[in-house]
Every structure is written in C-alpha cells, then in structure tokens.
N, C-alpha and C. Protein backbone atom coordinates (compact mmCIF):
# COMPACT_ATOMS: atom_id res chain seq x y z
N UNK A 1 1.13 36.94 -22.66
CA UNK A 1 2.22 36.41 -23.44
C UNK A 1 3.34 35.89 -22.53
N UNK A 2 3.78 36.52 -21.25
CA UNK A 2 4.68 36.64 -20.49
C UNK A 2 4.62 35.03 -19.87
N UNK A 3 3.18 34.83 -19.73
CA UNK A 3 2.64 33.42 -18.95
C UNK A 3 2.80 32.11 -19.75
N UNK A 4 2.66 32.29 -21.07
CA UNK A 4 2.99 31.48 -22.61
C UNK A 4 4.37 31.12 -22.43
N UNK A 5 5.16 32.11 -22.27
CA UNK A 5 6.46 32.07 -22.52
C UNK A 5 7.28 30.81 -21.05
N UNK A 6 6.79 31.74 -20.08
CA UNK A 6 7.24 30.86 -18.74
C UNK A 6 6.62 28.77 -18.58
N UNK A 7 5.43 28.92 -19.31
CA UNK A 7 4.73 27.58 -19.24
C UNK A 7 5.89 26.68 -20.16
N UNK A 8 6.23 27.69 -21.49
CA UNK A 8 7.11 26.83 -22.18
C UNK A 8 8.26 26.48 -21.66
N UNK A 9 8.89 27.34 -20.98
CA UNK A 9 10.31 26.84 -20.41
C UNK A 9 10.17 26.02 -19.29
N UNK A 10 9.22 26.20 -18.61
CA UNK A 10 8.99 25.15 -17.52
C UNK A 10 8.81 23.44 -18.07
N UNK A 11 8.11 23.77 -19.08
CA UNK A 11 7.94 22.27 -19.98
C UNK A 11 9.14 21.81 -20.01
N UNK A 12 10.20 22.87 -20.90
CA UNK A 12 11.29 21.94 -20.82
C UNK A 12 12.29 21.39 -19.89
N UNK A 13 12.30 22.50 -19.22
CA UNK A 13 12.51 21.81 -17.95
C UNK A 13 12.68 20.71 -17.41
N UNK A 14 11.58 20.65 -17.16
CA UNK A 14 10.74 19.19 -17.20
C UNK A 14 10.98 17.91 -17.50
N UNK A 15 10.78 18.40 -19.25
CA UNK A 15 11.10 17.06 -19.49
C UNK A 15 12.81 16.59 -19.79
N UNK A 16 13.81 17.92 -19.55
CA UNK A 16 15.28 17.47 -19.34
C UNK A 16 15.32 16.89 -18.22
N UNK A 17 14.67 17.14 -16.92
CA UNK A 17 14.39 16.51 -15.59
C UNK A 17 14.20 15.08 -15.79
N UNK A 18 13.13 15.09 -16.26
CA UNK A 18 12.88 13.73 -16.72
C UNK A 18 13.26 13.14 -16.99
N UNK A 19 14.09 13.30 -18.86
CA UNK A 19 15.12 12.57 -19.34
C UNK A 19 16.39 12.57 -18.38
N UNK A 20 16.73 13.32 -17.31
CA UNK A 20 18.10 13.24 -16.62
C UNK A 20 17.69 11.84 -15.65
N UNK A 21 16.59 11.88 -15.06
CA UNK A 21 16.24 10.85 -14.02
C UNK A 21 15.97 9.53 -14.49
N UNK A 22 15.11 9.40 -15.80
CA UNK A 22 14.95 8.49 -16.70
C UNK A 22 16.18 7.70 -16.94
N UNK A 23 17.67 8.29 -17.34
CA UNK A 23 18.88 8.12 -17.98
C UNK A 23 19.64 7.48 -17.12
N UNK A 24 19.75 8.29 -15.73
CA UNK A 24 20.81 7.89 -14.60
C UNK A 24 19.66 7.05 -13.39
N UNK A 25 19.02 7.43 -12.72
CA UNK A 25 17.81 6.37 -12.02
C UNK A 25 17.80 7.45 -10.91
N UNK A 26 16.55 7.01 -10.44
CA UNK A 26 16.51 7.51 -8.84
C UNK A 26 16.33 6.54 -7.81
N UNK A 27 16.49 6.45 -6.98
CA UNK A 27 15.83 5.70 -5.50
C UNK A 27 15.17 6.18 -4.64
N UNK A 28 13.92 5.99 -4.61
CA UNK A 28 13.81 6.56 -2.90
C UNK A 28 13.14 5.49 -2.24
N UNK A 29 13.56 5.79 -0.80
CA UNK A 29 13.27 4.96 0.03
C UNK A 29 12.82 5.16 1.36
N UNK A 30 12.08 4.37 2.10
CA UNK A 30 11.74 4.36 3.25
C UNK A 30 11.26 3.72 4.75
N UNK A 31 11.20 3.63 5.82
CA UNK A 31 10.67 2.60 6.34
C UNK A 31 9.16 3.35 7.26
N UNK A 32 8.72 2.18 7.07
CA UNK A 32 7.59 2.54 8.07
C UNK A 32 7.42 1.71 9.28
N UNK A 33 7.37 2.16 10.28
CA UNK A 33 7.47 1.11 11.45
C UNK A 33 5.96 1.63 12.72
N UNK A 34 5.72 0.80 12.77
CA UNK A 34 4.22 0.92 14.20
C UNK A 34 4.77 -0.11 15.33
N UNK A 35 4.73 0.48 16.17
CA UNK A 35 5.55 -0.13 17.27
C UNK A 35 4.25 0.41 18.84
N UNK A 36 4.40 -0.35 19.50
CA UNK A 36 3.72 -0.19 20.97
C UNK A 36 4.20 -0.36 21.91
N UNK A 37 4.91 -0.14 22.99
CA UNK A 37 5.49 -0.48 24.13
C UNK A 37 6.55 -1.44 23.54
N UNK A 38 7.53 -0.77 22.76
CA UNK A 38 8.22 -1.22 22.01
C UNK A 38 8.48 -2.43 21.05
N UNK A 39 7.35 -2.64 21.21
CA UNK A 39 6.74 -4.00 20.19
C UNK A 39 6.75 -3.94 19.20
N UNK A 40 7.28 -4.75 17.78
CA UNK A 40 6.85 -4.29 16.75
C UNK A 40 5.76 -4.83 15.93
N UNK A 41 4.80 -3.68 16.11
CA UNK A 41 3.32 -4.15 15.00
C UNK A 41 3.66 -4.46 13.62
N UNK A 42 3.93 -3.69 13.17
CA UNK A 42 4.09 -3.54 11.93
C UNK A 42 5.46 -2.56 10.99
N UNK A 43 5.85 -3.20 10.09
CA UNK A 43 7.17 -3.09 9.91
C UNK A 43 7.08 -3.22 8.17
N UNK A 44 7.15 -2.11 7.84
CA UNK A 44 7.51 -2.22 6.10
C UNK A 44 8.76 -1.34 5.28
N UNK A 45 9.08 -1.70 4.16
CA UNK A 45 10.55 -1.25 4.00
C UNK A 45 9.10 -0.98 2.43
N UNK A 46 10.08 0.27 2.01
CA UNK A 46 9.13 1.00 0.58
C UNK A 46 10.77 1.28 -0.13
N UNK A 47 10.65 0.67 -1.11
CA UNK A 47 11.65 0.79 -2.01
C UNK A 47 11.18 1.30 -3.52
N UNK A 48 11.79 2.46 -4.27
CA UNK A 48 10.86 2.84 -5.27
C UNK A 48 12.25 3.44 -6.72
N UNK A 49 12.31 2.77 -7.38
CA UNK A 49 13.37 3.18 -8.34
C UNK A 49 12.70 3.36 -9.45
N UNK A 50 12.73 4.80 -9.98
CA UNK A 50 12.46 5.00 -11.37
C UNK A 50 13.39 5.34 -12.49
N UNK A 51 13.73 4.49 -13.64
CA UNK A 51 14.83 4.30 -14.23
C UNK A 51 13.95 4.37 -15.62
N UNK A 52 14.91 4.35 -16.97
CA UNK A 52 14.15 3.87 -18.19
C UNK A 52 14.76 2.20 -18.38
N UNK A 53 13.95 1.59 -19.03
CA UNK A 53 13.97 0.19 -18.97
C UNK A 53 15.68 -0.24 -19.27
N UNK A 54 15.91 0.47 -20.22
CA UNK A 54 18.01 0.39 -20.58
C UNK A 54 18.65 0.27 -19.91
N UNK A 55 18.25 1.33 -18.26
CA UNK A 55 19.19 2.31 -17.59
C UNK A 55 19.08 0.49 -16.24
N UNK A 56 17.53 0.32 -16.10
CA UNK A 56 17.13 -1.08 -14.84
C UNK A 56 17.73 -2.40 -16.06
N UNK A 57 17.67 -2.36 -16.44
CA UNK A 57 18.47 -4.14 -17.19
C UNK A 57 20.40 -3.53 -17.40
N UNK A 58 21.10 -2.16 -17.23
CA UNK A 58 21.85 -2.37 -17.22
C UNK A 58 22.53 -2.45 -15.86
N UNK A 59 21.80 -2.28 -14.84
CA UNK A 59 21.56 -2.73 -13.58
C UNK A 59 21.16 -3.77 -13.06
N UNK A 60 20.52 -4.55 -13.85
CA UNK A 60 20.85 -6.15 -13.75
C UNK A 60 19.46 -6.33 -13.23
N UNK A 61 18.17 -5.27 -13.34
CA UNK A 61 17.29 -5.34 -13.04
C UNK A 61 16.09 -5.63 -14.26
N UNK A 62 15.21 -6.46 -14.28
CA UNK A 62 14.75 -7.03 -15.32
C UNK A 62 13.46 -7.98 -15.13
N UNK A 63 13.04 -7.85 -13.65
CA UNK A 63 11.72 -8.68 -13.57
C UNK A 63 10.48 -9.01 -14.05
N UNK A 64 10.21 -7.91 -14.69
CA UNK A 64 9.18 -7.83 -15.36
C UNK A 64 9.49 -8.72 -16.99
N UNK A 65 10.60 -9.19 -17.05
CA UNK A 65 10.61 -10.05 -18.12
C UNK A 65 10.23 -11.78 -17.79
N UNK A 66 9.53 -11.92 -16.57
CA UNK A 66 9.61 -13.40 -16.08
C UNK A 66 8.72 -13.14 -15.30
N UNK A 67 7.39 -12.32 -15.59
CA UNK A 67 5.98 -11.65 -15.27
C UNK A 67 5.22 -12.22 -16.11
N UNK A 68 4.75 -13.06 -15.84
CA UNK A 68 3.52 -13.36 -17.45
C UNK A 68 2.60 -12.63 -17.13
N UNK A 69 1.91 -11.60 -16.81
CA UNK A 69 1.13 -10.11 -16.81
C UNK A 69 1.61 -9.36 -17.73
N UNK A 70 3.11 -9.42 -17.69
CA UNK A 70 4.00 -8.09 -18.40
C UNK A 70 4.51 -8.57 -19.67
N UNK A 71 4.86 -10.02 -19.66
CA UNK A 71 5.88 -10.50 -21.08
C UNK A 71 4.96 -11.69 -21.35
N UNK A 72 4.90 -11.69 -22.92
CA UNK A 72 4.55 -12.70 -23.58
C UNK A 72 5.36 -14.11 -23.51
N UNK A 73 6.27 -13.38 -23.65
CA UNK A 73 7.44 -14.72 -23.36
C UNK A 73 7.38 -15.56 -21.99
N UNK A 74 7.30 -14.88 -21.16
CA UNK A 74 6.86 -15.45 -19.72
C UNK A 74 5.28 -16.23 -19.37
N UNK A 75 4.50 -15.38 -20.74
CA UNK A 75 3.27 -16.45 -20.22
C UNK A 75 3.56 -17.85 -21.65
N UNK A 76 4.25 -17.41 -22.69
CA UNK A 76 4.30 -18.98 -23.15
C UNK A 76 5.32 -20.07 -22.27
N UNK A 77 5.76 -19.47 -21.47
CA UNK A 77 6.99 -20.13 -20.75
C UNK A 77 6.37 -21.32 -19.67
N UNK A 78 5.01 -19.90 -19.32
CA UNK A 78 4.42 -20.95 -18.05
C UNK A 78 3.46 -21.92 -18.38
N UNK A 79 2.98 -21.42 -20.19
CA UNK A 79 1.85 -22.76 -20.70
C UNK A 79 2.44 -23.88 -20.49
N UNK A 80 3.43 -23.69 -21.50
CA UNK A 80 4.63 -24.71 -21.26
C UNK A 80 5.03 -25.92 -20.56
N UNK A 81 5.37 -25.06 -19.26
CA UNK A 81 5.50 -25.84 -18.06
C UNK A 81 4.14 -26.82 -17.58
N UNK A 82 2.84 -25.56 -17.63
CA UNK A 82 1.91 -26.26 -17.14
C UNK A 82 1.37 -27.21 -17.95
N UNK A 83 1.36 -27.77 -19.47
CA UNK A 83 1.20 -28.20 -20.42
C UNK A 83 1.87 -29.49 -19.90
N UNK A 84 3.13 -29.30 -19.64
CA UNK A 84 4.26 -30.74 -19.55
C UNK A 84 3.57 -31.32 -18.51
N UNK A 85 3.13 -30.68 -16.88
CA UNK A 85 2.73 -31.11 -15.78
C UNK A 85 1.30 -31.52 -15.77
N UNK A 86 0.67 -31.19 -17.14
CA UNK A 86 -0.41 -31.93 -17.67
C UNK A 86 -0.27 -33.44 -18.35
N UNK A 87 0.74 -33.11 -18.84
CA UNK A 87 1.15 -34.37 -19.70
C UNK A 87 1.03 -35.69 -18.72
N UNK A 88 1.85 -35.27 -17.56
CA UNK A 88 2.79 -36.82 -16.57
C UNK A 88 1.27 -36.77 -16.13
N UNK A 89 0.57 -35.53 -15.41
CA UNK A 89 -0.59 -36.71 -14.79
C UNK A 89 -1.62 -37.45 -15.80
N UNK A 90 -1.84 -37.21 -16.84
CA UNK A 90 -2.77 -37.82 -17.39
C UNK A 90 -2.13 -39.17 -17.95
N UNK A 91 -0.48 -39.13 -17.99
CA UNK A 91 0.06 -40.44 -18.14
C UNK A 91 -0.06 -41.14 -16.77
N UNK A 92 0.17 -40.60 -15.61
CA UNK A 92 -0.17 -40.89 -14.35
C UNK A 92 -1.16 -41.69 -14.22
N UNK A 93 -2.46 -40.94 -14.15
CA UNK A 93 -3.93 -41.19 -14.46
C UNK A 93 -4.15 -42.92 -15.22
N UNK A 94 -3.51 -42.66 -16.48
CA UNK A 94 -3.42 -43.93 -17.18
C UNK A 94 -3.13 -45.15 -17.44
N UNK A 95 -1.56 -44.65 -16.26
CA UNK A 95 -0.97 -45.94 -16.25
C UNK A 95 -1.81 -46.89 -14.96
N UNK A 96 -2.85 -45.76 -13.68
CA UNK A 96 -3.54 -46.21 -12.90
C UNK A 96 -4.89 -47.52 -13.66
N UNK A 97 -5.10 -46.43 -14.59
CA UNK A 97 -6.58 -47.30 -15.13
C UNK A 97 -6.10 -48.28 -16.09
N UNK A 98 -4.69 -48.87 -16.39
CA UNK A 98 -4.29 -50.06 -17.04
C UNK A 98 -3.99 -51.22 -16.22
C-alpha cells in the first residue's frame, strides 16, 4: 500500500514539474567541439528549449507555423507559390512556341 501511495505523489509531482516547465520554458544548452593540434574539426552549438506552444509564440518563437510538414497553412502557401511559378513558365514556354 505504502508503494501505491508514494507512486501517486510522485505522479504528481511530476506532472506540476511539468506544467511549471511547460508554463515558464527551459533552455539547455551546449557546445561540442573536436579539435586536434588545436584545429578545429568539428564544432556544434545544441540548443534545446522546451516550452508549451503559448509560452514559444509569446516569445516570438513560432517556426513551425511556416513548416509545411507541421502547418497546413504553410503547405497551401507553398502550392501557391509553386502553382504561380508554374503559371510564368508555361506562359514562358508559349510565348517561345508563338
């Protein structure tokens, strides 16, 4: 019973953890660097923010809205475009074979 009891409070825990990190954001960050006789091989920067979507757009963060993977709106955006850049060459095309 004792083990029931502890699993439950740990849950909540948890998920106030969660909702606290979710609400306000986290960052973490890091670099990784490979270097040889002081050379640099290889060089990467790891940037990792976990936010809830409210907390990153009131942060002015919002990329995934201009993802056509992620937003619908972004892939009618790019038919769109590619649709129009269909248009000129086949007027292109046409005005060649007149």
């Amino acid at each position: 019973m004792a083990e029931q009891m502890a699993h439950a409070i740990q849950a909540t825990n948890l998920a106030d953890i969660l909702e606290r990190v979710l609400d306000k954001g986290i960052v973490i960050a890091g670099d990784i660097k490979i270097q040889i006789a002081d050379i640099d091989l290889l060089n990467i920067k790891i940037r990792l923010l976990i936010a809830s979507v409210d907390k990153a757009m009131e942060m002015g963060i919002n990329w995934w809205q201009q993802d056509s993977y992620l937003s619908t709106k972004a892939r009618e955006t790019e038919i769109e475009k590619e649709n129009v850049e269909l248009r000129e060459r086949i007027e292109r095309l046409e005005a060649k074979i007149k």
